[in-house]
N, C-alpha and C. Protein backbone atom coordinates (compact mmCIF):
# COMPACT_ATOMS: atom_id res chain seq x y z
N UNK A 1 0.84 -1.18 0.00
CA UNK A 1 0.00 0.00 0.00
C UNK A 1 0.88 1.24 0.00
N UNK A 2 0.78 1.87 -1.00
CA UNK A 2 1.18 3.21 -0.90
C UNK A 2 0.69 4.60 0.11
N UNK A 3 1.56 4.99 0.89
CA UNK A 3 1.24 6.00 2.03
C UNK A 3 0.95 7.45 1.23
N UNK A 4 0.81 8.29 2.14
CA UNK A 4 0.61 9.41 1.89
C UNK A 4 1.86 10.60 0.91
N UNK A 5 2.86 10.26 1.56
CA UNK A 5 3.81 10.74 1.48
C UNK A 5 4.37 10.31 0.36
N UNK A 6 4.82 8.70 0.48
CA UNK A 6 5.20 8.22 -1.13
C UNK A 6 4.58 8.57 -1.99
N UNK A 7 3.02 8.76 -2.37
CA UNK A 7 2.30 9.12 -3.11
C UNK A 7 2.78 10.51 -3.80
N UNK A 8 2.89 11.44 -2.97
CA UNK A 8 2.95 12.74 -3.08
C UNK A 8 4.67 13.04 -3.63
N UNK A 9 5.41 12.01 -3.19
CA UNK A 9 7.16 11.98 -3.98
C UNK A 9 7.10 11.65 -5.08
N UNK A 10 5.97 10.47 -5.51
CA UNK A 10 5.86 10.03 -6.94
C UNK A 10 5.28 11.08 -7.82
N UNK A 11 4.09 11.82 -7.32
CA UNK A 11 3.47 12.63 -7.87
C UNK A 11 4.83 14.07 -8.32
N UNK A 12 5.65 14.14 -7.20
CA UNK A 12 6.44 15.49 -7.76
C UNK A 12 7.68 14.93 -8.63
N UNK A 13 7.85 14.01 -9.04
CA UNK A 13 8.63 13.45 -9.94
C UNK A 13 8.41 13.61 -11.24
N UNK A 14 6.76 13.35 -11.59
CA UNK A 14 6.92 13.92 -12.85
C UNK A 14 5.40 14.41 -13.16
N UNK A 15 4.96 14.89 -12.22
CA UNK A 15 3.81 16.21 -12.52
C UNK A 15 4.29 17.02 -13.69
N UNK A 16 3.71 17.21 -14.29
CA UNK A 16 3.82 18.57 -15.27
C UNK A 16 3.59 20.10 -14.68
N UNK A 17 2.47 20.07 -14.09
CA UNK A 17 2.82 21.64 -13.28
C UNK A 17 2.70 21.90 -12.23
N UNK A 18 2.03 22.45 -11.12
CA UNK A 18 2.35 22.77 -9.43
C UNK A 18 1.19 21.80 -9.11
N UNK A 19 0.00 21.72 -9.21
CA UNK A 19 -0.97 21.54 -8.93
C UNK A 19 -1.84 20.14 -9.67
N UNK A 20 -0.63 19.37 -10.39
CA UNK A 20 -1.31 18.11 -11.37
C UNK A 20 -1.09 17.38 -10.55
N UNK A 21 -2.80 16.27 -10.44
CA UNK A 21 -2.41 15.07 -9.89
C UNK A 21 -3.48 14.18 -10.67
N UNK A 22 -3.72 13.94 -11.92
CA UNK A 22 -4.33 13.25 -12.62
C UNK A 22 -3.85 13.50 -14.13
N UNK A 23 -2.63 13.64 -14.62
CA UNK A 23 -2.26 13.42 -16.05
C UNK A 23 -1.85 12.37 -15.78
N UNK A 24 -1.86 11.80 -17.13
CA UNK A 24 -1.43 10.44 -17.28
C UNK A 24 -0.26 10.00 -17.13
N UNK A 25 1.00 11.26 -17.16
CA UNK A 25 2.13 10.52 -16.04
C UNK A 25 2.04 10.39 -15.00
N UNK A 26 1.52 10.80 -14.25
CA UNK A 26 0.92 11.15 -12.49
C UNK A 26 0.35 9.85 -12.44
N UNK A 27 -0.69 9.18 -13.23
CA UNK A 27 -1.13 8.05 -12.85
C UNK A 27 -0.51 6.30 -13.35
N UNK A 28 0.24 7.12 -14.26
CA UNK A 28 1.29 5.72 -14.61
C UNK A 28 2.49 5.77 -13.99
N UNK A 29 2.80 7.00 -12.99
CA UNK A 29 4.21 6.67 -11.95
C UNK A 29 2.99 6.31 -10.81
N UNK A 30 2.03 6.33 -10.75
CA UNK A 30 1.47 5.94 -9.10
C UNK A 30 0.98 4.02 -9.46
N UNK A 31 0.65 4.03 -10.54
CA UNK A 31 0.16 2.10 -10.83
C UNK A 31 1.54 1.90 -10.85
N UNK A 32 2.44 2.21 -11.58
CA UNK A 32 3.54 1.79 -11.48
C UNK A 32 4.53 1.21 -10.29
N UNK A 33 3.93 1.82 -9.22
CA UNK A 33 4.87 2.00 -7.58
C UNK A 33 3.82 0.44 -6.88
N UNK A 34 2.39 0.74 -7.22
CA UNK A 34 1.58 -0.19 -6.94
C UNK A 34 2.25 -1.61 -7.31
N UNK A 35 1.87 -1.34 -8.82
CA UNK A 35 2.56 -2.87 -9.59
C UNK A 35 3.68 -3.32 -9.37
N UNK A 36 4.94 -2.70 -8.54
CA UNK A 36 6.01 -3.20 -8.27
C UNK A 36 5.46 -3.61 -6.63
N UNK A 37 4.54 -3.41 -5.80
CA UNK A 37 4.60 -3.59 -4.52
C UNK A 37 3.91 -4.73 -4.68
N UNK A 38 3.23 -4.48 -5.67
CA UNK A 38 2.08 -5.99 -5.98
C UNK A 38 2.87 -7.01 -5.68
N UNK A 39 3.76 -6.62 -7.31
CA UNK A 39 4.50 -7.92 -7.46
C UNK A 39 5.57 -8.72 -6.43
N UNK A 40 6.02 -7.63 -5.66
CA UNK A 40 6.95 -7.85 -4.31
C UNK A 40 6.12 -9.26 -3.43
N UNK A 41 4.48 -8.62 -3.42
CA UNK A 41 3.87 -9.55 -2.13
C UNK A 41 3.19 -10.93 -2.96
N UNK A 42 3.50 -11.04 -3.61
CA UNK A 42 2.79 -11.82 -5.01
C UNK A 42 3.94 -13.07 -5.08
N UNK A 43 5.42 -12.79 -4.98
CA UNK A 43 6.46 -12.94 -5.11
C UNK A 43 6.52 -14.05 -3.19
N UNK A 44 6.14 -13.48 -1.98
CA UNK A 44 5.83 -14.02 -1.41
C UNK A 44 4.87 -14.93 -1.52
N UNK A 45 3.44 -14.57 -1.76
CA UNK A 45 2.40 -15.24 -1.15
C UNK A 45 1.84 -15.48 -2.75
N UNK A 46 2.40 -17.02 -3.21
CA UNK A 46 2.02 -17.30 -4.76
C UNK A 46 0.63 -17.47 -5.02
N UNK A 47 -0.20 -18.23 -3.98
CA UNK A 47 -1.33 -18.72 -4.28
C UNK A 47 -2.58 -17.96 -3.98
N UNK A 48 -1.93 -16.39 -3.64
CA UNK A 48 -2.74 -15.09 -3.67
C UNK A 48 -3.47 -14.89 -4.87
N UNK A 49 -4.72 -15.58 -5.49
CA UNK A 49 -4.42 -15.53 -6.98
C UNK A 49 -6.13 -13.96 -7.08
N UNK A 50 -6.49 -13.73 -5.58
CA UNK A 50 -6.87 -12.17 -6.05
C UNK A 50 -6.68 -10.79 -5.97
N UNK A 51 -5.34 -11.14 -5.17
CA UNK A 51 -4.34 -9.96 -5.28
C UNK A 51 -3.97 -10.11 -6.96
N UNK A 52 -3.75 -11.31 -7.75
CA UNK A 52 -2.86 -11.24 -9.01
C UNK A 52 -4.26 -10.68 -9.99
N UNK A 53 -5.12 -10.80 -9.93
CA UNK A 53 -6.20 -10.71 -10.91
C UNK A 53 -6.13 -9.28 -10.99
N UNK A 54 -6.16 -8.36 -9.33
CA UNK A 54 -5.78 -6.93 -9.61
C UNK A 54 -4.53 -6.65 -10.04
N UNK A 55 -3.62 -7.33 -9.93
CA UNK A 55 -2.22 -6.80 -10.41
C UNK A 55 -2.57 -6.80 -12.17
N UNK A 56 -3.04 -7.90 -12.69
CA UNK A 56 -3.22 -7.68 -14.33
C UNK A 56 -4.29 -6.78 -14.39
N UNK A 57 -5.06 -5.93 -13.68
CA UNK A 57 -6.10 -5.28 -13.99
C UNK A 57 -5.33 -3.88 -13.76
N UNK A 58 -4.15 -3.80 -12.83
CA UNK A 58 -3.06 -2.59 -13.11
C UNK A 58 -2.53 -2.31 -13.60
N UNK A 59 -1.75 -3.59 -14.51
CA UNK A 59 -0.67 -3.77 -15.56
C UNK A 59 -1.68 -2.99 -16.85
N UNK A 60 -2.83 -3.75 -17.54
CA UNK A 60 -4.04 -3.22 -18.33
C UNK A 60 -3.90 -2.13 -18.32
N UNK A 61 -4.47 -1.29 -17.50
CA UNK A 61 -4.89 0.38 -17.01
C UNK A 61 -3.67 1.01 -17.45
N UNK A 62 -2.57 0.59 -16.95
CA UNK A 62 -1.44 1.17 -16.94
C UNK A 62 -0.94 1.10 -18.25
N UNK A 63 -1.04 -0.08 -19.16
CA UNK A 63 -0.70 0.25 -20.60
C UNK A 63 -1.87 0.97 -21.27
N UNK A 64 -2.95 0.83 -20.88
CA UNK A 64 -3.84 1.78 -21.89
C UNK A 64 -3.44 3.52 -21.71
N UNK A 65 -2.92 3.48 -20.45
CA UNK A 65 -2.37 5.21 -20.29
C UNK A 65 -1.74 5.13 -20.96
N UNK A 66 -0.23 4.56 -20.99
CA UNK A 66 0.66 4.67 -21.84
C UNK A 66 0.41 5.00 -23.55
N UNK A 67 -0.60 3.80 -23.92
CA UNK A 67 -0.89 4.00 -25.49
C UNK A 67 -1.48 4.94 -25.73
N UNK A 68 -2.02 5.69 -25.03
CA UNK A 68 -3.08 7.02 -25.17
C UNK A 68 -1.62 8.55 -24.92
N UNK A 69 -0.81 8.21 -23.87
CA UNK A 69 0.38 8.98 -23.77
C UNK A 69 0.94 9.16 -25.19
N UNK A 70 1.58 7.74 -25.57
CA UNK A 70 2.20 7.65 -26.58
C UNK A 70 1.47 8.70 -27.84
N UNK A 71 0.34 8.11 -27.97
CA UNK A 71 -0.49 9.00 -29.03
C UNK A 71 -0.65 10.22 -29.28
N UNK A 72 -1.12 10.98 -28.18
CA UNK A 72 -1.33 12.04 -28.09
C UNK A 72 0.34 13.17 -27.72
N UNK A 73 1.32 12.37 -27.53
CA UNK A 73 1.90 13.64 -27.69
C UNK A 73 3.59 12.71 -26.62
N UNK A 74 4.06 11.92 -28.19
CA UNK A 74 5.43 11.31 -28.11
C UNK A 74 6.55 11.81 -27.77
N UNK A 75 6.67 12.93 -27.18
CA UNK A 75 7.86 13.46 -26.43
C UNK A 75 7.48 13.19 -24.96
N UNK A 76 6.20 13.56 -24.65
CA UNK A 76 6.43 13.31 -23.01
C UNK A 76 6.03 12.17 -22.78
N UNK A 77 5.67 10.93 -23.90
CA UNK A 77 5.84 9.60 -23.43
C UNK A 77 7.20 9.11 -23.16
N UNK A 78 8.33 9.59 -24.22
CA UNK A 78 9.56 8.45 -23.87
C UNK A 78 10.00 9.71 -22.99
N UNK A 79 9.71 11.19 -22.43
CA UNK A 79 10.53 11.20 -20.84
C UNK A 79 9.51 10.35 -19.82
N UNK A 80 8.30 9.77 -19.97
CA UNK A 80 8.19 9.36 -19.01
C UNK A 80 8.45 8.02 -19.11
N UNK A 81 9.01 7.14 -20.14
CA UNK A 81 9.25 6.21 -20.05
C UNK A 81 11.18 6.36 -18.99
N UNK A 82 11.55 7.00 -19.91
CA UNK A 82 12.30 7.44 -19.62
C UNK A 82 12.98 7.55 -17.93
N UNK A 83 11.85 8.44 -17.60
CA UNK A 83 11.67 9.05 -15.92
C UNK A 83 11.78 7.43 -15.26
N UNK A 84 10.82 6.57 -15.55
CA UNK A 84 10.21 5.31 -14.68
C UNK A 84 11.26 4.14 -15.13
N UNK A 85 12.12 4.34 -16.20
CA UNK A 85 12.70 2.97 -16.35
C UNK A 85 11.80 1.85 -16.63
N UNK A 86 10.55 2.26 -18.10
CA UNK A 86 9.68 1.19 -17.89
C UNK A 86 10.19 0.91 -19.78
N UNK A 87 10.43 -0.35 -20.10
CA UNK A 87 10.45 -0.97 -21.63
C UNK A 87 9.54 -0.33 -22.36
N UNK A 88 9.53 -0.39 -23.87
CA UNK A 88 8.52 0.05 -24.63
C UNK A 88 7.47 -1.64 -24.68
């Protein structure tokens, strides 16, 4: 689970301006932090299989931002690929 605080470090990483907390980098660095914590407890506890059903329902979400990023405007997709260290 992401706290308050982490939330708000991810968010100033790659907000676009003072006050963004719903562009689509804002919400593909916050699934992103999720989907790695997922996978951390997932990684423990294998036979968690409805924690995993949400983890592919994050992974989903999280590439449809991306392809909609990508689309609409390919420079600030690869810095945010970029930013997150995530593959094309």
């Amino acid at each position: 689970m992401i706290t308050k605080t982490k939330k708000s470090k991810i968010i100033k990483t790659v907000q676009v301006h003072d006050t963004d907390t719903g562009s689509p980098e804002v919400q593909v660095a916050i699934l992103s932090r999720r989907i790695d914590e997922l996978a951390a407890h997932l990684k423990k506890n294998a036979k968690d299989n409805h924690s995993r059903r949400g983890l592919l329902q994050m992974v989903a979400d999280r590439k449809k931002h991306m392809k909609y990023l990508e689309k609409k405007n390919p420079k600030r997709y690869s810095a945010l690929v970029k930013t997150l260290g995530l593959k094309k």
